[in-house]
Protein backbone atom coordinates (compact mmCIF):
# COMPACT_ATOMS: atom_id res chain seq x y z
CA UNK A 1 17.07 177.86 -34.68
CA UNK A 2 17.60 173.89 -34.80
CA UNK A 3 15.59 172.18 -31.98
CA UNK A 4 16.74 168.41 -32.02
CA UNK A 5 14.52 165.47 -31.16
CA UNK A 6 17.17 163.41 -29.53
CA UNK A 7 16.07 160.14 -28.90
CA UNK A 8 13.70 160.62 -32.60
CA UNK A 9 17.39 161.57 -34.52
CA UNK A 10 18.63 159.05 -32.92
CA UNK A 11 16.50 156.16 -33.57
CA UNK A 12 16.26 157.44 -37.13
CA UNK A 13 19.84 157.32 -38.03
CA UNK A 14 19.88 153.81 -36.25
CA UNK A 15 17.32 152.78 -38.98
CA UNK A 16 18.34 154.60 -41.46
CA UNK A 17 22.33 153.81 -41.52
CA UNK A 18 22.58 151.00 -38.76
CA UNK A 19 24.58 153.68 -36.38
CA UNK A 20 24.95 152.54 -32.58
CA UNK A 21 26.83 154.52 -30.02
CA UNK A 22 27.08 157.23 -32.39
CA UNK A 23 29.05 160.38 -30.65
CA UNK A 24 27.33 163.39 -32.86
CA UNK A 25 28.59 166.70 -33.09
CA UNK A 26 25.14 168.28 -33.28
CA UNK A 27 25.85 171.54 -33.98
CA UNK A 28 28.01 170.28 -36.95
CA UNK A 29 24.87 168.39 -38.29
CA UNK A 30 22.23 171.45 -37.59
CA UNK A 31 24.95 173.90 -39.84
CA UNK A 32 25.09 171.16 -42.48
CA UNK A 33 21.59 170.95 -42.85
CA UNK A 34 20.99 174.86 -42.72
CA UNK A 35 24.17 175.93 -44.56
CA UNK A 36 23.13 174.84 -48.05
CA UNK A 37 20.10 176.27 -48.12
CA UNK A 38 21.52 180.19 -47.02
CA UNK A 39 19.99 179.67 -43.19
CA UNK A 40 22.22 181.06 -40.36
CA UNK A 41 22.52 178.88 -37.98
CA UNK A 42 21.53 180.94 -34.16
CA UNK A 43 21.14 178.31 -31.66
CA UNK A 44 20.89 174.74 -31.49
CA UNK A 45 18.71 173.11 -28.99
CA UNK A 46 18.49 169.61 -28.17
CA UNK A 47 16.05 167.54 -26.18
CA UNK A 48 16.44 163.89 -24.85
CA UNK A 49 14.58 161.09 -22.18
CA UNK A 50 17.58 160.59 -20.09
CA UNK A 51 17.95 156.89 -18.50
CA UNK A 52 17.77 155.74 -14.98
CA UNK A 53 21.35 155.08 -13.89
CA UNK A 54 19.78 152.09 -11.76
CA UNK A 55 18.25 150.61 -15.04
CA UNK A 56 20.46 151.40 -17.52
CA UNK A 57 23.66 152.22 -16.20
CA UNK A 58 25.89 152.32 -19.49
CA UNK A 59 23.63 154.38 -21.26
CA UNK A 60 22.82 156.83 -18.60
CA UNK A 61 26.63 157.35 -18.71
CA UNK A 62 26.74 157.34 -22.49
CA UNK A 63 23.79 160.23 -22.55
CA UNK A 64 25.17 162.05 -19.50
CA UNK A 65 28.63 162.09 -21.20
CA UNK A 66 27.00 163.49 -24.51
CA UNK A 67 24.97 166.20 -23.29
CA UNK A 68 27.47 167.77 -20.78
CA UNK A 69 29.57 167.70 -24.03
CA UNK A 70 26.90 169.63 -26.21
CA UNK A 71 26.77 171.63 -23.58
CA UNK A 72 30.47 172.70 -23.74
CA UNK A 73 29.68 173.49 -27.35
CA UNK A 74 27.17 176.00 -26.61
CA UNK A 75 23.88 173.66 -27.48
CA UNK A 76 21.04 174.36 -25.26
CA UNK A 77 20.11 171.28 -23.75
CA UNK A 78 17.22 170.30 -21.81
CA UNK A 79 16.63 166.26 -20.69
CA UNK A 80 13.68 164.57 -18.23
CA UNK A 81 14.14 160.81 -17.06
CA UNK A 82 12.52 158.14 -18.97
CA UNK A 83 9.87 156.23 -17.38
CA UNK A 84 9.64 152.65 -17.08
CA UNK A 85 7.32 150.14 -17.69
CA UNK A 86 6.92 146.53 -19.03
CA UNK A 87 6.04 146.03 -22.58
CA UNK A 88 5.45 142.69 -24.55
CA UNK A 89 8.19 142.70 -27.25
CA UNK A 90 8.87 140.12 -29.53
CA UNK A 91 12.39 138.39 -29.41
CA UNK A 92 14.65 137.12 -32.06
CA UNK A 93 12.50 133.96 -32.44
CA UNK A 94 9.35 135.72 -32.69
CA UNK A 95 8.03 134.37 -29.13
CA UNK A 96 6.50 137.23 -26.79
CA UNK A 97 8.16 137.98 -24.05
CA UNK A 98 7.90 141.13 -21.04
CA UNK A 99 10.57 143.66 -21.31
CA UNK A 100 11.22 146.95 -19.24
CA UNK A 101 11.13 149.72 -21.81
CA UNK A 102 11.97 153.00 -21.43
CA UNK A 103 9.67 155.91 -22.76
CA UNK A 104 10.17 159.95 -22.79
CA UNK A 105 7.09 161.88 -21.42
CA UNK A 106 7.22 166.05 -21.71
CA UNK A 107 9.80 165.89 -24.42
CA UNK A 108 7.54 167.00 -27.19
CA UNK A 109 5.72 169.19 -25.17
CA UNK A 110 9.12 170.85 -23.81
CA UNK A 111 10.21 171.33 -27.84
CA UNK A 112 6.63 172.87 -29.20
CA UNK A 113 6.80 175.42 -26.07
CA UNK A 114 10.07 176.42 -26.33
CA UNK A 115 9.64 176.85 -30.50
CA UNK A 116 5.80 178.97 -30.06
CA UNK A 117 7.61 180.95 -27.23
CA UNK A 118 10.40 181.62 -29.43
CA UNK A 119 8.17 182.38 -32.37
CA UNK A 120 5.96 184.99 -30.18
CA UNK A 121 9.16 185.99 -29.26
CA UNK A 122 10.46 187.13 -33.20
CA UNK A 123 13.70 185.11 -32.02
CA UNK A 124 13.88 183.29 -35.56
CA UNK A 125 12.58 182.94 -39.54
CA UNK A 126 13.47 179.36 -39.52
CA UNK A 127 12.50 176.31 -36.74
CA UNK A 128 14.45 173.60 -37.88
CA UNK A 129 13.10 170.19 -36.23
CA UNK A 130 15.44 167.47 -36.12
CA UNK A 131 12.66 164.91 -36.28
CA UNK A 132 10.16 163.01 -37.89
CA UNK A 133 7.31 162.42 -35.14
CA UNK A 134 4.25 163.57 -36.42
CA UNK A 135 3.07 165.34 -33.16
CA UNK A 136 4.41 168.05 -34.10
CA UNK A 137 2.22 168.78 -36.83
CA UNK A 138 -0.06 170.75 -34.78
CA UNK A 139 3.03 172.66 -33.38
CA UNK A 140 3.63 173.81 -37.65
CA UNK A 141 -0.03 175.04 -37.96
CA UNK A 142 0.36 176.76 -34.54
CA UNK A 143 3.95 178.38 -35.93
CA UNK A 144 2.10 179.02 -39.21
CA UNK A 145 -0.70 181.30 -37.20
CA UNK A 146 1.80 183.58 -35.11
CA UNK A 147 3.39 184.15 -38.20
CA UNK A 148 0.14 185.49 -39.85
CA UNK A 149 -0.70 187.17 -36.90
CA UNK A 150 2.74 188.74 -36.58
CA UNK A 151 2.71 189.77 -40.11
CA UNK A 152 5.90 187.89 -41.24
CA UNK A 153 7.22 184.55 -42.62
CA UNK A 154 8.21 181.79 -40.67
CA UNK A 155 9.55 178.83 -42.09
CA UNK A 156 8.98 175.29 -40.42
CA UNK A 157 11.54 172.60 -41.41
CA UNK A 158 11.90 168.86 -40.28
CA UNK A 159 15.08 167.24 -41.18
CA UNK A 160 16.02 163.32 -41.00
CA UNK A 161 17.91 160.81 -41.51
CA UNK A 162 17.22 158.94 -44.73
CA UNK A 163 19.13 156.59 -46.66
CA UNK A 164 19.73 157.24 -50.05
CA UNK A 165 16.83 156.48 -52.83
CA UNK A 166 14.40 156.15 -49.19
CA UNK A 167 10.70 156.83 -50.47
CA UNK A 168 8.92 155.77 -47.40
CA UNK A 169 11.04 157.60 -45.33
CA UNK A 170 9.62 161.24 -44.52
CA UNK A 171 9.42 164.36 -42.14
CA UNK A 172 6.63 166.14 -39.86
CA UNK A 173 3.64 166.89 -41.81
CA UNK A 174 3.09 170.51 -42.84
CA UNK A 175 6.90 171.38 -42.73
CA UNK A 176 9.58 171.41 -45.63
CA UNK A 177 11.09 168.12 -45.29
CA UNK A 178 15.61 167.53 -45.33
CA UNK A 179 16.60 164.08 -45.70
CA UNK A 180 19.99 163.96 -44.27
CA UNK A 181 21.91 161.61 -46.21
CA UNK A 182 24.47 159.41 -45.06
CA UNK A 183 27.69 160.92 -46.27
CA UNK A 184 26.88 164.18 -44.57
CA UNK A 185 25.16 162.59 -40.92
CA UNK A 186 28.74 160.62 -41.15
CA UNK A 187 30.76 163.50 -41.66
CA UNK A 188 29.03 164.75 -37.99
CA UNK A 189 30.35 161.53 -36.19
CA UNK A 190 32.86 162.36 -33.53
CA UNK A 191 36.20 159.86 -33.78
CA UNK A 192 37.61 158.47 -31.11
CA UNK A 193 39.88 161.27 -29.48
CA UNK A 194 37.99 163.91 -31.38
CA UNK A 195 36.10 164.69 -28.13
């Protein structure tokens, strides 16, 4: 079962490879991480912060546009609106300045329920996180105990992207960590009239 970390994935590939307005078929990139190593792929889930039409108008369109197209694929999607508030950021120059930033609550919260329900619930051997945010390292030692309770093996997983020869770069503590490199995250980008 592949639970994505939407805005996390996102974010990481922007680092990683410089991607912006990326249209991802996600269920492409959760069977190439899981097909190498033997894992069926059963469901994919993905999570996002979805934001305010009124504040962000082109990418509320570009994230409603996405998920209503996962969800024609069959992903299991589940979004909450961002909240706003203002932030200090630096600019280009250096020189503070007050920005409105966006910022998911519940999203992490949303994913470790849905993967210990779903692990209580014998529903898969394999959580595969699509993320690197080290919350969920309590959600891996929580997996890890219904497992030993149960009697069985679960495997925890956190895949990411990482660009090629990346050290620093890493996954959620106290998983089995996938770099995703950039030949096979690219190979998951929708062209233009692909849609």
């Amino acid at each position: 079962m592949a639970f994505v970390d939407g805005q996390n994935l996102y974010h990481g590939a922007r680092r990683a490879f410089g991607h912006r307005d990326q249209h991802l078929h996600i269920v492409c990139l959760a069977h190439a991480v899981c097909q190498p190593r033997g894992w069926r792929l059963l469901q994919t889930r993905y999570y996002t912060g979805l934001p305010s039409h009124r504040i962000s108008p082109e990418w509320h369109r570009f994230w409603s546009a996405e998920l209503r197209r996962w969800q024609a694929q069959g992903v299991q999607v589940y979004s909450r609106p961002l909240r706003y508030r203002r932030r200090t950021v630096l600019d280009e120059s250096g020189r503070p300045r007050v920005a409105v930033v966006g910022e998911e609550k519940g999203i992490d919260v949303r994913i470790s329920l849905d993967v210990i329900q779903m692990a209580i619930d014998c529903e898969f051997d394999v959580a595969l996180l699509l993320s690197q945010d080290q919350d969920f390292v309590e959600l891996a030692r929580d997996v890890r105990s219904v497992a030993q309770r149960q009697g069985r093996w679960i495997k925890m997983a956190s895949a990411y992207p990482a660009p090629s020869g990346a050290t620093a770069e890493r996954g959620v503590d106290k998983t089995d960590w996938i770099p995703i490199d950039r030949a096979t995250y690219d190979a998951c980008l929708v062209r233009f009239g692909e849609r």
